[in-house]
N, C-alpha and C. Protein backbone atom coordinates (compact mmCIF):
# COMPACT_ATOMS: atom_id res chain seq x y z
N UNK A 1 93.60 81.76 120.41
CA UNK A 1 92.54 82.65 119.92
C UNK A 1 91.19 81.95 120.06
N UNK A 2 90.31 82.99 120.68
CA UNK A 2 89.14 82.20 120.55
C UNK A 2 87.84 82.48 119.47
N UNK A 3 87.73 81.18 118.75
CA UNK A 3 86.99 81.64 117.38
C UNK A 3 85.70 81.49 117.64
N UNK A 4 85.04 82.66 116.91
CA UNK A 4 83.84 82.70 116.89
C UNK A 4 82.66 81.56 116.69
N UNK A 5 81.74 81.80 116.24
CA UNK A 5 80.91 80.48 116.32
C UNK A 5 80.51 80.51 115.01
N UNK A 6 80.77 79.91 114.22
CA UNK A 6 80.55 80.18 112.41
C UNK A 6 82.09 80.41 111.62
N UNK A 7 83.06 81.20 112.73
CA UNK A 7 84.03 81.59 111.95
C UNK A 7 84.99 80.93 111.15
N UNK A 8 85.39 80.75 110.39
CA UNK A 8 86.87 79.93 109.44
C UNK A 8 87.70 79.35 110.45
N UNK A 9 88.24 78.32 110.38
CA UNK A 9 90.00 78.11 111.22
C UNK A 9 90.64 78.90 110.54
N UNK A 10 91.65 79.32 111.38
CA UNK A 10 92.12 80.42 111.19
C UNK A 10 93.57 79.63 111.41
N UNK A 11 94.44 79.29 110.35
CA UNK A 11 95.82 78.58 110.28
C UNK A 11 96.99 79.24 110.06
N UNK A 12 98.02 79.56 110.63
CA UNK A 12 99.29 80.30 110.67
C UNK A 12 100.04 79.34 110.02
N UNK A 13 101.14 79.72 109.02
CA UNK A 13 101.74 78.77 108.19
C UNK A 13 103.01 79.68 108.25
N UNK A 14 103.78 79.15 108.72
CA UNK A 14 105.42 79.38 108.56
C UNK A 14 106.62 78.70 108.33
N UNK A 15 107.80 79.30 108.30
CA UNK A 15 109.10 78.26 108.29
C UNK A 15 110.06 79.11 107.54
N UNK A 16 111.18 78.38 107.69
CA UNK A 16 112.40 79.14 107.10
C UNK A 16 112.63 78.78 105.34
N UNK A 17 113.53 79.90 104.83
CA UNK A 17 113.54 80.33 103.58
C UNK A 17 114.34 78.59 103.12
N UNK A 18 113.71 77.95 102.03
CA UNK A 18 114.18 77.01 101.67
C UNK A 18 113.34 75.65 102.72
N UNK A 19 112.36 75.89 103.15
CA UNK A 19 112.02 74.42 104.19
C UNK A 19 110.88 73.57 103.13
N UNK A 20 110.48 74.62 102.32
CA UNK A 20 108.94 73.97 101.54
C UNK A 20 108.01 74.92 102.05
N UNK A 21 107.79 75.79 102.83
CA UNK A 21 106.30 76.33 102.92
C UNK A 21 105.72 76.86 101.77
N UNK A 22 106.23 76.98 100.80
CA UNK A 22 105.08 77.29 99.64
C UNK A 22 104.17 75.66 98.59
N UNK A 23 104.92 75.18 98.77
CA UNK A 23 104.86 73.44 98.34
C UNK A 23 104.04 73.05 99.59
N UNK A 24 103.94 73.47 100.39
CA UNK A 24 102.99 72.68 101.23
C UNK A 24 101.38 73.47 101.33
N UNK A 25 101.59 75.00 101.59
CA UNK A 25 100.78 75.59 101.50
C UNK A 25 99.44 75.32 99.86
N UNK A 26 100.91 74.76 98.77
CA UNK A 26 99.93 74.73 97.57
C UNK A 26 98.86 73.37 98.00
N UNK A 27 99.60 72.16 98.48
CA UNK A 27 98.84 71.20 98.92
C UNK A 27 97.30 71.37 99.69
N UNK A 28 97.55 72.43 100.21
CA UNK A 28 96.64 72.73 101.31
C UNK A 28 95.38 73.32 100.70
N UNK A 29 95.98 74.52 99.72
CA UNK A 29 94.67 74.77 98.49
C UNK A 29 94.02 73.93 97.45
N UNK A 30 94.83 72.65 97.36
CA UNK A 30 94.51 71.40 96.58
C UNK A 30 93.32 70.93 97.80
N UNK A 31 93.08 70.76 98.78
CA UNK A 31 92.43 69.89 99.71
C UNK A 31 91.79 71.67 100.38
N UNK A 32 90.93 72.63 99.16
CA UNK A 32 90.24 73.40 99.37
C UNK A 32 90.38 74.87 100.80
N UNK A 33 91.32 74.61 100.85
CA UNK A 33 91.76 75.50 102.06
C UNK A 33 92.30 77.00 101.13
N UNK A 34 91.89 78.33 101.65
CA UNK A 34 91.60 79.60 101.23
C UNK A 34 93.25 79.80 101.98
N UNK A 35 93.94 80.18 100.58
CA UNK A 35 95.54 81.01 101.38
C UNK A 35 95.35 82.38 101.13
N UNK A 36 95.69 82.85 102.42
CA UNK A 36 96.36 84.26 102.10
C UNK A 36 97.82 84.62 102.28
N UNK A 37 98.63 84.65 101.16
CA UNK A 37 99.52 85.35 101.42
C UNK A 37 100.36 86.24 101.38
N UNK A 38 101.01 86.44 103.12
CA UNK A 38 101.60 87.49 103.21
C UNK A 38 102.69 88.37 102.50
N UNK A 39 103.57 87.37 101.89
CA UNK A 39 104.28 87.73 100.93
C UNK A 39 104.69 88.33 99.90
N UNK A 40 102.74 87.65 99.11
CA UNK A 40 102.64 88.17 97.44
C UNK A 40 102.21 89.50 98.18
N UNK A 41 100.67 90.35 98.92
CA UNK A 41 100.47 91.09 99.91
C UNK A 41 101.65 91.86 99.69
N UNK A 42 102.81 91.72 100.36
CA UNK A 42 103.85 92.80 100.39
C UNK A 42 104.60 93.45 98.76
N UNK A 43 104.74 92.57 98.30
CA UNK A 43 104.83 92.33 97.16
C UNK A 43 104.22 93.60 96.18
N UNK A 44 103.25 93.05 96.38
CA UNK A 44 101.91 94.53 95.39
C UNK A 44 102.17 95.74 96.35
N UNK A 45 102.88 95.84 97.77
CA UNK A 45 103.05 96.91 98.13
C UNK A 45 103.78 97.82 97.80
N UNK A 46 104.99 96.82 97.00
CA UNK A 46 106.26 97.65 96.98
C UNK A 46 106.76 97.38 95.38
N UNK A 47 105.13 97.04 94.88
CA UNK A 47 105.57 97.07 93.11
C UNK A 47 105.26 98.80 92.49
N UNK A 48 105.45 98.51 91.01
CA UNK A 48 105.48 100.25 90.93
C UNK A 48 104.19 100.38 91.27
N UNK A 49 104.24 101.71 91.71
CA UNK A 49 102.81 102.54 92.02
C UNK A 49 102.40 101.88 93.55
N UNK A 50 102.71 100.69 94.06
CA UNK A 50 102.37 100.31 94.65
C UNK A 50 102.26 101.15 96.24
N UNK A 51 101.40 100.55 97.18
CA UNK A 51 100.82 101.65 98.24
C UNK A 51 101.90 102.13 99.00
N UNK A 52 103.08 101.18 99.27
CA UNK A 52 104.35 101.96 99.91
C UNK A 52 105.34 102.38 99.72
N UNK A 53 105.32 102.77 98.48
CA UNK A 53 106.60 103.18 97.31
C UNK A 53 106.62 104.51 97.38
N UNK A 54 105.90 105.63 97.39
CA UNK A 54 106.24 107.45 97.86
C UNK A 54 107.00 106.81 99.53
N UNK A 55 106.31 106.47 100.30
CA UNK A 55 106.72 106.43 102.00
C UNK A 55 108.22 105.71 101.76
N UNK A 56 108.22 104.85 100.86
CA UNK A 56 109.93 103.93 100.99
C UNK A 56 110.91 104.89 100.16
N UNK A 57 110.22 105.62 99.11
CA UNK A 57 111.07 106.32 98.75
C UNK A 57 111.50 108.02 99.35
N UNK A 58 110.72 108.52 100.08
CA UNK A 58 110.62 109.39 101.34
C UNK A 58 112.11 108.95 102.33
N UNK A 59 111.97 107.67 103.02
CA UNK A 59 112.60 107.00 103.89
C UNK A 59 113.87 106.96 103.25
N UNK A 60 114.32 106.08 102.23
CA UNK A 60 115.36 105.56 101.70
C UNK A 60 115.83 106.21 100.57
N UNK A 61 115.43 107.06 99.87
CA UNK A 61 115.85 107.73 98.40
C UNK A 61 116.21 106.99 97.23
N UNK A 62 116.11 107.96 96.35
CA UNK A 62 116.24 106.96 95.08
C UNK A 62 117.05 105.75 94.58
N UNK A 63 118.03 105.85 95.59
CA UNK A 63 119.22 103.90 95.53
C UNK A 63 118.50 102.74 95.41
N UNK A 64 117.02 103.05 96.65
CA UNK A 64 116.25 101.91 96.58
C UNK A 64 115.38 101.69 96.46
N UNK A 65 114.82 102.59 94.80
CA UNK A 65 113.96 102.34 93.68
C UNK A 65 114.77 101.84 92.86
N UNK A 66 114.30 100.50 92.18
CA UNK A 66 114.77 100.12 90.76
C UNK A 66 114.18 100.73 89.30
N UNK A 67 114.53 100.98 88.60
CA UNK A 67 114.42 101.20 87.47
C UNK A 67 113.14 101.14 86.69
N UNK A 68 112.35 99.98 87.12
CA UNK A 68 111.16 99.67 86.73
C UNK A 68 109.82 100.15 87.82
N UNK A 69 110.52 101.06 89.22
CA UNK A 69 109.69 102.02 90.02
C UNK A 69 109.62 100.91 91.55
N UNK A 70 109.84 99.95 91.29
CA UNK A 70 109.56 98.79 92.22
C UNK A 70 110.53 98.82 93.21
N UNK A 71 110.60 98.31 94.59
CA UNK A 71 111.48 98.30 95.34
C UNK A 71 112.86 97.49 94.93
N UNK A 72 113.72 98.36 95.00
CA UNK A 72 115.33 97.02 94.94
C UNK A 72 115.64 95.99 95.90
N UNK A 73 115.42 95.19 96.05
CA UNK A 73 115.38 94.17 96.91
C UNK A 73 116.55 93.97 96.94
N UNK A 74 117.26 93.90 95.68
CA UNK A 74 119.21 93.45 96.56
C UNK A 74 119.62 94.49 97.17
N UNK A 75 118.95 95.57 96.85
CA UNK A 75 119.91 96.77 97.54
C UNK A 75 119.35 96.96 98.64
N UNK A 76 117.80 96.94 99.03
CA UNK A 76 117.53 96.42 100.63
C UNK A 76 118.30 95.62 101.27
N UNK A 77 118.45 94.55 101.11
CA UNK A 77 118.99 93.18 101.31
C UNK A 77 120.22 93.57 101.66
N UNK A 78 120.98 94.40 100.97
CA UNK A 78 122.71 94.98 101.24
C UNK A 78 122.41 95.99 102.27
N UNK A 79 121.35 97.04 101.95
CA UNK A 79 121.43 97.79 103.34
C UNK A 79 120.80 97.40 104.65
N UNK A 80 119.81 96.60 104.74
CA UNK A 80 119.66 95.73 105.70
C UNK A 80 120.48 95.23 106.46
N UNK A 81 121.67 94.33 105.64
CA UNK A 81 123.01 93.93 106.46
C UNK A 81 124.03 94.92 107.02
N UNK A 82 124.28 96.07 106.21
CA UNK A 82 124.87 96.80 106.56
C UNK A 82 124.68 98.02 108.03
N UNK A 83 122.83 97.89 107.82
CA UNK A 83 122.50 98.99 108.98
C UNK A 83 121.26 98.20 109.00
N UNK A 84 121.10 97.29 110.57
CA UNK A 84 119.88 96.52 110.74
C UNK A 84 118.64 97.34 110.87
N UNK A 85 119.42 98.87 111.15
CA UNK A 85 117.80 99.27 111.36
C UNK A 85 116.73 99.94 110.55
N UNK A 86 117.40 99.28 109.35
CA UNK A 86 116.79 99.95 108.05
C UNK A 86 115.80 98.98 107.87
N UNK A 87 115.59 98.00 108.45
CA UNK A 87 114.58 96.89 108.38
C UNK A 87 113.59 97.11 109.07
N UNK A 88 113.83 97.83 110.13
CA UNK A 88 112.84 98.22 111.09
C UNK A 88 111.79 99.43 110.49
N UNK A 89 112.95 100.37 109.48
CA UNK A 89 111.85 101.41 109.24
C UNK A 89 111.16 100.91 108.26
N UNK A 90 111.88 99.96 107.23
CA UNK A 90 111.29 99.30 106.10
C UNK A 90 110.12 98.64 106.76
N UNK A 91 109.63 98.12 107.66
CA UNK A 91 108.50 97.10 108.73
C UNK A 91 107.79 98.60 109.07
N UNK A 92 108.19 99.29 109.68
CA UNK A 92 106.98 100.23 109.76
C UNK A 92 106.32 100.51 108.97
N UNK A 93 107.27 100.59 107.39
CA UNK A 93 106.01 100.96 106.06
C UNK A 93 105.10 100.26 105.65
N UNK A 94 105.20 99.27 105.86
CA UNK A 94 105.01 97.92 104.79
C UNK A 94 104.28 96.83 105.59
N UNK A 95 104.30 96.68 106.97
CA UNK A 95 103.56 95.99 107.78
C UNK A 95 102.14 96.42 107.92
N UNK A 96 101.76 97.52 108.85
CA UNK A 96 100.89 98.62 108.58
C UNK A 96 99.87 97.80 106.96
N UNK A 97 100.20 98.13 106.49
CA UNK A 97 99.79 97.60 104.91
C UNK A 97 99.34 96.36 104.59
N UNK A 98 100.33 95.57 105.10
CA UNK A 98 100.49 94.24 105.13
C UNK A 98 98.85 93.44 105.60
N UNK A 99 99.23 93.60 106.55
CA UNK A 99 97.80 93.52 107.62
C UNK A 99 96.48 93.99 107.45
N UNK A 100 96.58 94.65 106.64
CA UNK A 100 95.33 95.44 106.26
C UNK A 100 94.90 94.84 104.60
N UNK A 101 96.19 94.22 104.02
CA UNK A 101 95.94 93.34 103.07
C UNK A 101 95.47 91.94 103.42
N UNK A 102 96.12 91.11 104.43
CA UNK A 102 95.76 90.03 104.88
C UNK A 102 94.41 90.25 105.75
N UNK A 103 94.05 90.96 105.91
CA UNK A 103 92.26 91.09 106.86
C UNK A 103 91.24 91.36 105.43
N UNK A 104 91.48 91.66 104.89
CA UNK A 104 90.85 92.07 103.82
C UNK A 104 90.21 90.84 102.94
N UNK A 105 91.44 90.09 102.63
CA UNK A 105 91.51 89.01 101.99
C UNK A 105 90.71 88.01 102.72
N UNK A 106 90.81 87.71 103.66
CA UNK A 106 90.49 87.08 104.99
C UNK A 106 89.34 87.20 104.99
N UNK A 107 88.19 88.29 104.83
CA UNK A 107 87.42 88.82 105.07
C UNK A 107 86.62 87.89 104.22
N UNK A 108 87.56 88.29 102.38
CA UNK A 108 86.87 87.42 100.91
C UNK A 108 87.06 86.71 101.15
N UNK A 109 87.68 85.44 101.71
CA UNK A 109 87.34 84.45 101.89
C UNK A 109 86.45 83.97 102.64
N UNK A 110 86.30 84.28 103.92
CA UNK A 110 85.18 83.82 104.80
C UNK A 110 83.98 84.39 103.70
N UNK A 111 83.63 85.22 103.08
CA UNK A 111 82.40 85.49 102.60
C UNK A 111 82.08 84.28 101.46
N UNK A 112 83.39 84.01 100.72
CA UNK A 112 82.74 83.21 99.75
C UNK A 112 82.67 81.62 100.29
N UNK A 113 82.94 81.57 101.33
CA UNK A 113 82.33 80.39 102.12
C UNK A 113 83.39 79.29 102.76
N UNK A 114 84.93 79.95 102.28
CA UNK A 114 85.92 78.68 102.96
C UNK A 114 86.25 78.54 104.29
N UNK A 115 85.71 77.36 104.75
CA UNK A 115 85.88 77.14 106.07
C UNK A 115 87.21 77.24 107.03
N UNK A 116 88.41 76.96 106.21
CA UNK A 116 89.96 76.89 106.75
C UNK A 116 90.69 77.81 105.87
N UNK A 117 91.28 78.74 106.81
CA UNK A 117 92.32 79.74 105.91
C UNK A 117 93.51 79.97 106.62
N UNK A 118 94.78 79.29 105.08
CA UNK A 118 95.94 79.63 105.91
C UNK A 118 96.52 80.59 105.28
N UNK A 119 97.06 81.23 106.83
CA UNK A 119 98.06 82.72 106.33
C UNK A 119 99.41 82.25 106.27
N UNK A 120 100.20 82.69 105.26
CA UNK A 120 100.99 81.89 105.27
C UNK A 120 102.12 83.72 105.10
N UNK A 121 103.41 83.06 106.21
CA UNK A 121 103.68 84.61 107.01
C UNK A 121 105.02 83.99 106.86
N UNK A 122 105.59 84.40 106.68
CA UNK A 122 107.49 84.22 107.08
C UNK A 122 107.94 84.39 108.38
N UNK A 123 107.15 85.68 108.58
CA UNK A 123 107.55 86.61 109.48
C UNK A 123 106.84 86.20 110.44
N UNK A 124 106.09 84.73 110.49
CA UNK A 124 104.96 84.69 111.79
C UNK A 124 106.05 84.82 113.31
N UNK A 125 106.95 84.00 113.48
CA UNK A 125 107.84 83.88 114.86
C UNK A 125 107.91 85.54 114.58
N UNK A 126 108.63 86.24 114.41
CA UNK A 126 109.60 87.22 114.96
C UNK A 126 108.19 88.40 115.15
N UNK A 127 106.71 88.37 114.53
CA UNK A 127 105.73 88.78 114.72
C UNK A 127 105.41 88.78 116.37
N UNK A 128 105.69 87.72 116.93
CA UNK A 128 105.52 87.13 118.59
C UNK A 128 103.93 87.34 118.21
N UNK A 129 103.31 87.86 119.82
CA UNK A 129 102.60 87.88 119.95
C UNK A 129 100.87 88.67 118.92
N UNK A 130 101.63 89.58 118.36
CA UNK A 130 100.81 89.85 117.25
C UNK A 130 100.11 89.07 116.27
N UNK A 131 100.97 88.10 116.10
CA UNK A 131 100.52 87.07 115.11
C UNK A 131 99.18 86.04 115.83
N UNK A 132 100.51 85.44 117.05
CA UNK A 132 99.70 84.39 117.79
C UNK A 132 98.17 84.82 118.20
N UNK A 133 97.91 86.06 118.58
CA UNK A 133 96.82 86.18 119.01
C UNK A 133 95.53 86.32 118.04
N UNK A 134 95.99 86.13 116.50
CA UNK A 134 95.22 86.32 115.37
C UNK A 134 94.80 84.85 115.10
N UNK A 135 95.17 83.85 115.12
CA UNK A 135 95.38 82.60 114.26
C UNK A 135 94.73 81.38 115.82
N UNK A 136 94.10 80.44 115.15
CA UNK A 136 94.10 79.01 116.14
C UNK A 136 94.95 78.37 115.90
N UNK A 137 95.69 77.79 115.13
CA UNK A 137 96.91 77.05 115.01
C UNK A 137 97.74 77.69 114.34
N UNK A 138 99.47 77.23 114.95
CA UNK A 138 100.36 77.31 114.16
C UNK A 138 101.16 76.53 113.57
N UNK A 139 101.27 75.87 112.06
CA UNK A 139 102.23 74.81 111.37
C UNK A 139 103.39 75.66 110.86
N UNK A 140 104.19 74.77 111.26
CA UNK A 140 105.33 75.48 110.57
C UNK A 140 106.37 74.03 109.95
N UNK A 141 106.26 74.36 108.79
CA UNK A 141 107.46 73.08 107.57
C UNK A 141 108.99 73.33 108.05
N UNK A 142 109.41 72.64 108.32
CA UNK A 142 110.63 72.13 108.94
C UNK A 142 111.51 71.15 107.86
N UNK A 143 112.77 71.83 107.88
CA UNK A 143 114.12 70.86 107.97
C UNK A 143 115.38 71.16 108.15
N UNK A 144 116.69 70.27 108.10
CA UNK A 144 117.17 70.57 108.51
C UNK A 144 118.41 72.21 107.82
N UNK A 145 118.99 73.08 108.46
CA UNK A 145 119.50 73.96 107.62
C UNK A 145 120.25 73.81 106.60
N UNK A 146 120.91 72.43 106.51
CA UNK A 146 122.13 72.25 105.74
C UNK A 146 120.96 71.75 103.59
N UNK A 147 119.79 71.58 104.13
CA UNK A 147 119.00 71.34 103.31
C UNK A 147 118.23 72.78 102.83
N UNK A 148 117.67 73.49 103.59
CA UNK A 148 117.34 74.66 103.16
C UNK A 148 118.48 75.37 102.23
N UNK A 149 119.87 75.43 102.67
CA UNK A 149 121.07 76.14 102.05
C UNK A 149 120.82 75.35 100.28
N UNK A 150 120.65 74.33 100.50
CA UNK A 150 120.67 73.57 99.02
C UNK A 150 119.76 74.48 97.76
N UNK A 151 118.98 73.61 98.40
CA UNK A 151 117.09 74.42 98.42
C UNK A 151 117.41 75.73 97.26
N UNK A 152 117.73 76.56 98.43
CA UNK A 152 117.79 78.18 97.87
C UNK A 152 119.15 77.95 96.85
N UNK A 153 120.21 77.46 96.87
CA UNK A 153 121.14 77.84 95.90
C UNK A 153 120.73 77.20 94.63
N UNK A 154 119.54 76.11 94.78
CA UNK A 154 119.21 75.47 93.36
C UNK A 154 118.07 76.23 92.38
N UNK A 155 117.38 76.63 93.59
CA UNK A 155 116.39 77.46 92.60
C UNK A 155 116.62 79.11 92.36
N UNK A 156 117.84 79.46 93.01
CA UNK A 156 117.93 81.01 93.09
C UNK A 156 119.09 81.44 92.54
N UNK A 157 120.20 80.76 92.75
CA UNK A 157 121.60 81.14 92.41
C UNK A 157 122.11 81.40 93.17
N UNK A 158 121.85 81.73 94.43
CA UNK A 158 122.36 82.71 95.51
C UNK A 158 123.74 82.27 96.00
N UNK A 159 124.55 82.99 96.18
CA UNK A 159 125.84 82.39 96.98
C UNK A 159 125.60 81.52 97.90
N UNK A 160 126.33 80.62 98.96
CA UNK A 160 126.15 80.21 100.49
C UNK A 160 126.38 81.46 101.22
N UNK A 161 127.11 82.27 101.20
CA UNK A 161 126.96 83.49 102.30
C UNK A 161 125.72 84.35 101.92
N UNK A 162 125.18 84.87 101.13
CA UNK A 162 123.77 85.57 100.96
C UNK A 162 122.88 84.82 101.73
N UNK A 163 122.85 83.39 101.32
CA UNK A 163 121.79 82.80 101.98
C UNK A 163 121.95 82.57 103.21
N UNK A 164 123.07 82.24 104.11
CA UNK A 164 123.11 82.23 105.87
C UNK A 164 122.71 83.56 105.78
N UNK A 165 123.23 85.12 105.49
CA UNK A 165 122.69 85.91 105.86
C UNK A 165 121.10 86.06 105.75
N UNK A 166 120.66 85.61 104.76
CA UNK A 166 118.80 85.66 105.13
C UNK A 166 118.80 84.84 106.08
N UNK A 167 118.86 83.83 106.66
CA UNK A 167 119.16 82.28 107.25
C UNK A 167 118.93 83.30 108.83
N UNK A 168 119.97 84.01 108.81
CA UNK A 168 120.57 84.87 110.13
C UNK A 168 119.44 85.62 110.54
N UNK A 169 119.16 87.03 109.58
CA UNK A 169 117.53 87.52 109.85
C UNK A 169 116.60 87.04 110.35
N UNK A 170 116.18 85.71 109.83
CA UNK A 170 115.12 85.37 110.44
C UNK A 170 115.00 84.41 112.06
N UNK A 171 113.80 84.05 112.31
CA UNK A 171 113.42 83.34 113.53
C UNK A 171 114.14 82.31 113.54
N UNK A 172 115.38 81.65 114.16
CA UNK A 172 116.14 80.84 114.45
C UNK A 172 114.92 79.43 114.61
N UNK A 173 115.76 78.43 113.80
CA UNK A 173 114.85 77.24 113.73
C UNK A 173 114.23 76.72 115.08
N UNK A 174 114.96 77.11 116.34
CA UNK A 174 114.39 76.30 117.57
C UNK A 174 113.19 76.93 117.81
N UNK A 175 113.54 78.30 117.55
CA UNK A 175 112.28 79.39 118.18
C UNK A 175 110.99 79.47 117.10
N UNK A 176 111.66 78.94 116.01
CA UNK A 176 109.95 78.50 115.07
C UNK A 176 109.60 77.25 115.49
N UNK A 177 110.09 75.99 115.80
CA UNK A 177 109.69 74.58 116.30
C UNK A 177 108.83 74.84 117.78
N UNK A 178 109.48 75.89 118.89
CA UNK A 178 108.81 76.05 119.62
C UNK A 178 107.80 76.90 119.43
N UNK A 179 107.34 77.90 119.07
CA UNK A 179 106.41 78.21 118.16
C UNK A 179 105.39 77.19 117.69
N UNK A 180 105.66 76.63 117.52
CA UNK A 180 104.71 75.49 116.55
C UNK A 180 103.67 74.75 117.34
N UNK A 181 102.46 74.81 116.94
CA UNK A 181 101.46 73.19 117.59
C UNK A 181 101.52 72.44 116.81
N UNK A 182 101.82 72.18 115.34
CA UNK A 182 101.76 71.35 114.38
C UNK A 182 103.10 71.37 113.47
N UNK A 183 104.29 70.59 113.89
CA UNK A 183 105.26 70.54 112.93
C UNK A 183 105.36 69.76 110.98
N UNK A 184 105.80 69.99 110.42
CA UNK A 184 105.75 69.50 108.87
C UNK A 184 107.14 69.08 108.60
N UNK A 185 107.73 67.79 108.73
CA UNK A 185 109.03 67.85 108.41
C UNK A 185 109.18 67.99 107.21
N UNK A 186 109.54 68.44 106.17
CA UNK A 186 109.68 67.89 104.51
C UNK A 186 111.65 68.54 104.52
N UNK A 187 112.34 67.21 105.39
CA UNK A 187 113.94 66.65 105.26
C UNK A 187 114.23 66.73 103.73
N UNK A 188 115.41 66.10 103.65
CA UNK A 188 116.51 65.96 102.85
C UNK A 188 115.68 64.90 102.12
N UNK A 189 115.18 63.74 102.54
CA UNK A 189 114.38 62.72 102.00
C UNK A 189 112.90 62.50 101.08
N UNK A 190 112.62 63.69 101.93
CA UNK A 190 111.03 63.33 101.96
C UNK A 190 110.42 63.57 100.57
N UNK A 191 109.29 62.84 100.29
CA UNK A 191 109.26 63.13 98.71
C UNK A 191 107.90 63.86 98.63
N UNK A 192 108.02 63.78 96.95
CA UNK A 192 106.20 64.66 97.03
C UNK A 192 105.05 63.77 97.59
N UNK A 193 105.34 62.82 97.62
CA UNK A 193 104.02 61.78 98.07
C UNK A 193 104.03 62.39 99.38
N UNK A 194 104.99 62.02 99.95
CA UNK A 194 104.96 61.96 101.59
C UNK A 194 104.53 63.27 102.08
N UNK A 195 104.99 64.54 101.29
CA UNK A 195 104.61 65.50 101.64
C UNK A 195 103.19 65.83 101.60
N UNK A 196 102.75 65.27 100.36
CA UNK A 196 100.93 65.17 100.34
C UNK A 196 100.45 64.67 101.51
N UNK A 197 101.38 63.58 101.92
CA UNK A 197 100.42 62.47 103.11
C UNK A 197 100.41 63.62 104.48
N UNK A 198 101.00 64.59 104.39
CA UNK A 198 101.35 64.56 105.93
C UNK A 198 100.60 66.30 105.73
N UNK A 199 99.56 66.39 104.38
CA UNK A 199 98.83 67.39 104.32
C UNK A 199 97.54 66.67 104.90
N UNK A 200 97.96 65.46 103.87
CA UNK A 200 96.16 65.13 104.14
C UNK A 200 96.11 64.70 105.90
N UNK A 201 97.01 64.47 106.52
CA UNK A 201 97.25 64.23 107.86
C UNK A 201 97.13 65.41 108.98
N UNK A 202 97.13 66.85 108.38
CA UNK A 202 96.67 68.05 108.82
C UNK A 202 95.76 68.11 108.51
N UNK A 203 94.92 68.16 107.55
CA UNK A 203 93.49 68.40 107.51
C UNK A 203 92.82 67.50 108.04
N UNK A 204 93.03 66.12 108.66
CA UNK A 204 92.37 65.26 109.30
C UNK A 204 93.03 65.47 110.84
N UNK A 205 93.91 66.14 111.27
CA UNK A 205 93.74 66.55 112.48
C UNK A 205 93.03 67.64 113.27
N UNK A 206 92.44 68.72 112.08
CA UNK A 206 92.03 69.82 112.30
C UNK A 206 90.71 69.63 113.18
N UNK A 207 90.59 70.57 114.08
CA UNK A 207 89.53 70.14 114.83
C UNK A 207 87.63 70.57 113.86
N UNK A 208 87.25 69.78 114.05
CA UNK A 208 85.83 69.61 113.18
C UNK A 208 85.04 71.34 112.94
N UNK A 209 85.24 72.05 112.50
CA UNK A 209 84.64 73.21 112.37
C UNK A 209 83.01 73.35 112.00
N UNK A 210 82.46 74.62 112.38
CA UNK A 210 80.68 74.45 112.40
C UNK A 210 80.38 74.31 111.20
């Protein structure tokens, strides 16, 4: 992408469920960097009242509203596996949206003056080219899968088969590494120090902005 002359870096932040991208991303707002993310963004889309909740409930019917008006996420999650292409119509609602939340945001930040903003996307790989052509760099936090599986069963509960199936959905680890100009390992090992070091080691690689 080619950035304007004044404009923000513009940083793509990804990785798989359980690698650290939210632990790294927080680092990154510690050392003044403006996040937007895509996530929380979807999130307010599909809370009650929220902007894609008549269209999801149009699409999908009342199974996958919860109780409290908000989207059911396990019961996505089950019909997702069951019929992949319920993900697809679910992405037509909610992307659309998405994007129009992250430009927005994007927007408040460049106004109130932060020079580096990372979007921080799950979905950046399987986005392809849509993404890439938005962003100057892409980092993506890395490790290995048998560590992500941990990861998620310690802070979530989740079975080991729930979690390969999210694992499965998404951008296969080679095709986010290739993807990547800037890898983040945070392994089986790595601690919070190290993970700080290898923030402050991105923001000192970043190329010098106006």
């Amino acid at each position: 992408m080619a950035r304007a002359s004044g404009a923000p870096l513009r940083l793509g932040l990804t990785g798989g469920i359980g690698c650290g991208k939210s632990a790294f991303a927080a680092l990154l707002v510690e050392r003044g960097v403006a996040l937007i993310d895509a996530d929380a963004i979807a999130r307010t889309t599909t809370a009650a009242g929220g902007a894609a909740m008549a269209a999801i409930a149009a699409a999908f019917g009342p199974p996958l509203i919860a109780a409290d008006g908000t989207l059911d996420r396990d019961a996505m999650r089950d019909l997702v596996y069951r019929d992949p292409s319920a993900r697809t119509r679910l992405e037509a609602i909610v992307h659309p949206l998405v994007g129009q939340g992250i430009e927005r945001q994007a927007q408040q930040a460049a106004d109130a003056g932060y020079r580096v903003l990372a979007f921080d996307i799950p979905l950046l790989v399987e986005g392809g080219a849509r993404w890439r052509a938005r962003l100057d760099t892409v980092v993506v936090v890395d490790c290995e899968p048998a560590v992500q599986i941990a990861r998620v069963q310690a802070r979530s509960g989740l079975e080991r088969a729930q979690i390969e199936r999210i694992m499965a959905a998404q951008a296969p680890r080679a095709a986010r590494l290739a993807a990547a100009d800037i890898v983040i390992f945070n392994g089986r090992t790595t601690t919070p120090a190290e993970l700080a070091a290898r923030a402050d080691e991105l923001m000192a690689m970043l190329p010098r902005y106006d």
